[in-house]
Protein backbone atom coordinates (compact mmCIF):
# COMPACT_ATOMS: atom_id res chain seq x y z
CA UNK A 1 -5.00 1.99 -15.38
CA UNK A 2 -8.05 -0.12 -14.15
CA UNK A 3 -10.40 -0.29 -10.70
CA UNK A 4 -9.67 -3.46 -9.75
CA UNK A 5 -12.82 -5.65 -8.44
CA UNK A 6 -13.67 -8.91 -6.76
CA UNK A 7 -13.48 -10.71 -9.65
CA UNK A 8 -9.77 -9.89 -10.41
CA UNK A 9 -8.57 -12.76 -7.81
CA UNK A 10 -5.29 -13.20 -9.69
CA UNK A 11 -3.66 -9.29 -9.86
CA UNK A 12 -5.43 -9.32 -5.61
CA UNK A 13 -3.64 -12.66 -4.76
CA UNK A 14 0.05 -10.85 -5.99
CA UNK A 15 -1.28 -7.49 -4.39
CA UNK A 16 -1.45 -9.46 -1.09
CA UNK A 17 2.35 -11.28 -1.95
CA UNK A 18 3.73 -8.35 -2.30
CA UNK A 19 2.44 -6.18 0.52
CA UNK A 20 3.24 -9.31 2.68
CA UNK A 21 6.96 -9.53 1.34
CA UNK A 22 7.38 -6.10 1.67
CA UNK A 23 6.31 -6.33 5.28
CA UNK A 24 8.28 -9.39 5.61
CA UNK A 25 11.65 -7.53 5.07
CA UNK A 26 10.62 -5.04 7.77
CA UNK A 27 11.35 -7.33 10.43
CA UNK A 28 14.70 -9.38 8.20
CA UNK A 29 12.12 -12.23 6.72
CA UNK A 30 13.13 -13.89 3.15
CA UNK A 31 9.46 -14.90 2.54
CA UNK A 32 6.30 -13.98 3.77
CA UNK A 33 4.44 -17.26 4.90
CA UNK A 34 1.77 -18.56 2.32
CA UNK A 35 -0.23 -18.32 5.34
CA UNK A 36 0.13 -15.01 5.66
CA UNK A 37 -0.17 -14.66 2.13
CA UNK A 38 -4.05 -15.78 1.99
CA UNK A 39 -4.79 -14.04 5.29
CA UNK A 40 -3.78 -10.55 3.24
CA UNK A 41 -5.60 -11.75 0.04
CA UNK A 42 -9.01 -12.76 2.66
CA UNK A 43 -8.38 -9.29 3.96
CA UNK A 44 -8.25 -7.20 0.65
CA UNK A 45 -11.18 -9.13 -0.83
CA UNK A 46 -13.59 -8.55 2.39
CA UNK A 47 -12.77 -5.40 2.27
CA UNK A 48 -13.58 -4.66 -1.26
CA UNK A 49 -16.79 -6.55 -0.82
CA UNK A 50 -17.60 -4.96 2.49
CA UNK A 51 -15.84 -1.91 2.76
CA UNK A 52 -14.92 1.23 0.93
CA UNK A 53 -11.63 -0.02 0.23
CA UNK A 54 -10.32 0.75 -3.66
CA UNK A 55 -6.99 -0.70 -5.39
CA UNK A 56 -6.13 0.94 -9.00
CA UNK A 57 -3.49 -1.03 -11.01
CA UNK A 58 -1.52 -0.39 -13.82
CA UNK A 59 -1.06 -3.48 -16.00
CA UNK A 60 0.87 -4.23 -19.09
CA UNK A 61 0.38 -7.34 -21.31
CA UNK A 62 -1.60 -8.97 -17.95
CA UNK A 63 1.48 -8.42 -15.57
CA UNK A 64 1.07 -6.13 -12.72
CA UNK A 65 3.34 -3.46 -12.63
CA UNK A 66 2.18 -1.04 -10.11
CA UNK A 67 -1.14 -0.52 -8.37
CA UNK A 68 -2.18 1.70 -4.95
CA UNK A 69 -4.45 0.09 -2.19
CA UNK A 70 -6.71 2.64 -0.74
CA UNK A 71 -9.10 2.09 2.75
CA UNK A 72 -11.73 4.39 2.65
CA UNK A 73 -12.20 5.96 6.76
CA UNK A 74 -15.77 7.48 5.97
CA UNK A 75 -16.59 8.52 9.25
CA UNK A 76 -13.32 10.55 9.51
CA UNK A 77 -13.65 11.04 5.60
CA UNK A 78 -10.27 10.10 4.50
CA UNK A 79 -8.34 8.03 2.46
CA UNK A 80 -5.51 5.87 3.80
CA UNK A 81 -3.17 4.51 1.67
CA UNK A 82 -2.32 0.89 2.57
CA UNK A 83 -0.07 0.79 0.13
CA UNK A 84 1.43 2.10 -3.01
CA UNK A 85 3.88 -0.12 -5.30
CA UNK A 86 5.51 0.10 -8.89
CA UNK A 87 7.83 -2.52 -9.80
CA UNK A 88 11.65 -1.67 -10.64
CA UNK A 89 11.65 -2.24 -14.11
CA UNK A 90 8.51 0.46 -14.66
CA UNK A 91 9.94 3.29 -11.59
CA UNK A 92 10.56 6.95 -12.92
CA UNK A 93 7.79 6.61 -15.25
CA UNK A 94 5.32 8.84 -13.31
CA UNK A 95 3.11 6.10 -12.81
CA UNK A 96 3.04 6.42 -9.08
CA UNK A 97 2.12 9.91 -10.09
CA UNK A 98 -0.94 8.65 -12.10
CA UNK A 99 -1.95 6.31 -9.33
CA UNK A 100 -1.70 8.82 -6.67
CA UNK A 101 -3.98 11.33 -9.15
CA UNK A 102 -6.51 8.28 -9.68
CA UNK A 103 -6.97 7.64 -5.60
CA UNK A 104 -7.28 11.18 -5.14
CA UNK A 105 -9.64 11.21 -7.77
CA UNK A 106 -11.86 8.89 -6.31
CA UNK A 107 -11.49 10.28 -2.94
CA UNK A 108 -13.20 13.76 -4.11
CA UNK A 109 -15.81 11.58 -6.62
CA UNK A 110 -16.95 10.21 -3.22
CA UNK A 111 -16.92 13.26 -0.89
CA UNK A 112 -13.59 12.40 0.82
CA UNK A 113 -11.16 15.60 1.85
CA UNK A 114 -8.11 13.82 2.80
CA UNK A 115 -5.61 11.16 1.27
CA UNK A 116 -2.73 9.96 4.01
CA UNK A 117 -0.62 7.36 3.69
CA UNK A 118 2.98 6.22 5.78
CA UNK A 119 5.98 6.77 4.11
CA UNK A 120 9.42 4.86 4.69
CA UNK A 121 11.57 7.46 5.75
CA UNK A 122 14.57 6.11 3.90
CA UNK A 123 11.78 6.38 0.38
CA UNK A 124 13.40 9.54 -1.31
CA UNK A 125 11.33 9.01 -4.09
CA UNK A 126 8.33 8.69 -2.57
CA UNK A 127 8.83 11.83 -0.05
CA UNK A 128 10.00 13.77 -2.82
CA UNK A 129 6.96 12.68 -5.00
CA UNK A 130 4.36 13.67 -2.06
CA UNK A 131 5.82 16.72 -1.69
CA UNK A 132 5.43 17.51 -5.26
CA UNK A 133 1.71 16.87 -5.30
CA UNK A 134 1.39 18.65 -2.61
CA UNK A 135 1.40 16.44 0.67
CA UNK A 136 2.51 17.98 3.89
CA UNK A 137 3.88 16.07 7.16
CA UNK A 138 1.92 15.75 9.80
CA UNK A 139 3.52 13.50 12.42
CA UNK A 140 6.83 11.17 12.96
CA UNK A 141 6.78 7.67 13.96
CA UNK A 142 9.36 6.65 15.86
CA UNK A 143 10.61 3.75 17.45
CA UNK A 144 13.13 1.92 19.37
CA UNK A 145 14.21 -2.28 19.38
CA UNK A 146 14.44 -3.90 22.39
CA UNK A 147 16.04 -6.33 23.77
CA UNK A 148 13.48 -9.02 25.25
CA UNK A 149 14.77 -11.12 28.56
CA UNK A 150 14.35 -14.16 26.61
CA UNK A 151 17.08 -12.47 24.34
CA UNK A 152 19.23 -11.55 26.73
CA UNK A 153 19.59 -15.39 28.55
CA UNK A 154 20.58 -16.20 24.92
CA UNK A 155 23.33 -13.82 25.16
């Protein structure tokens, strides 16, 4: 496991793909947009230049096979985790576990009391593995699709 920094442009640009796909098929996209691709990747690296932010990856034979995406909220001192992603072939290996225990890690190194992060409420896994270590709920998002006007002229 490694702290990744500005210079690690290659393991940020598929950090950015993938939080982009991922977002992608949240609202029934194939592809995010290489637009929205570099936006993500402009976003990460200001923020690890400018902000608090922190990613830790895990990384076998220079492929990326997990890593968590931390923004640092020092005013409210907490950590919010943008994201947190291990790749199919390396799941039930506890290294979500290990990347969880290195953001918390850092959190407490730099005088942080709280990690939070948003959790897919169809992620079993992930629920199951918060609860483990010890994260509680605090709140529900919930939402509702409408139907615009536009949509309904279609019709």
């Amino acid at each position: 496991m490694r702290k990744l920094n500005l210079k690690d442009k290659q393991f940020i640009n598929q950090i950015a793909y993938i939080h982009e796909l991922e977002l992608a098929k949240q609202t029934h996209m194939q592809e995010p947009t290489t637009f929205a691709v570099s936006l993500r990747e402009e976003m990460i690296l200001r923020r690890l230049k400018y902000m608090d932010d922190v990613i830790y990856c895990c990384i076998k034979d220079e492929r990326l096979i997990g890593f968590i995406w931390g923004h640092c909220q020092k005013e409210d001192k907490v950590v919010v985790v943008e994201m947190l992603f291990v790749t199919h072939d390396y799941r039930d290996k506890h290294i979500a576990s290990e990347l969880k225990e290195a953001i918390e890690q850092w959190a407490i190194a730099n005088n942080i009391y709280k990690v939070v992060g948003t959790v897919n409420k169809d992620n079993q896994a992930m629920i199951e593995l918060n609860n483990k270590l010890g994260y509680s709920t605090e709140k529900l998002i919930m939402s509702k699709d409408l139907t615009t006007k536009d949509e309904q002229l279609k019709e």
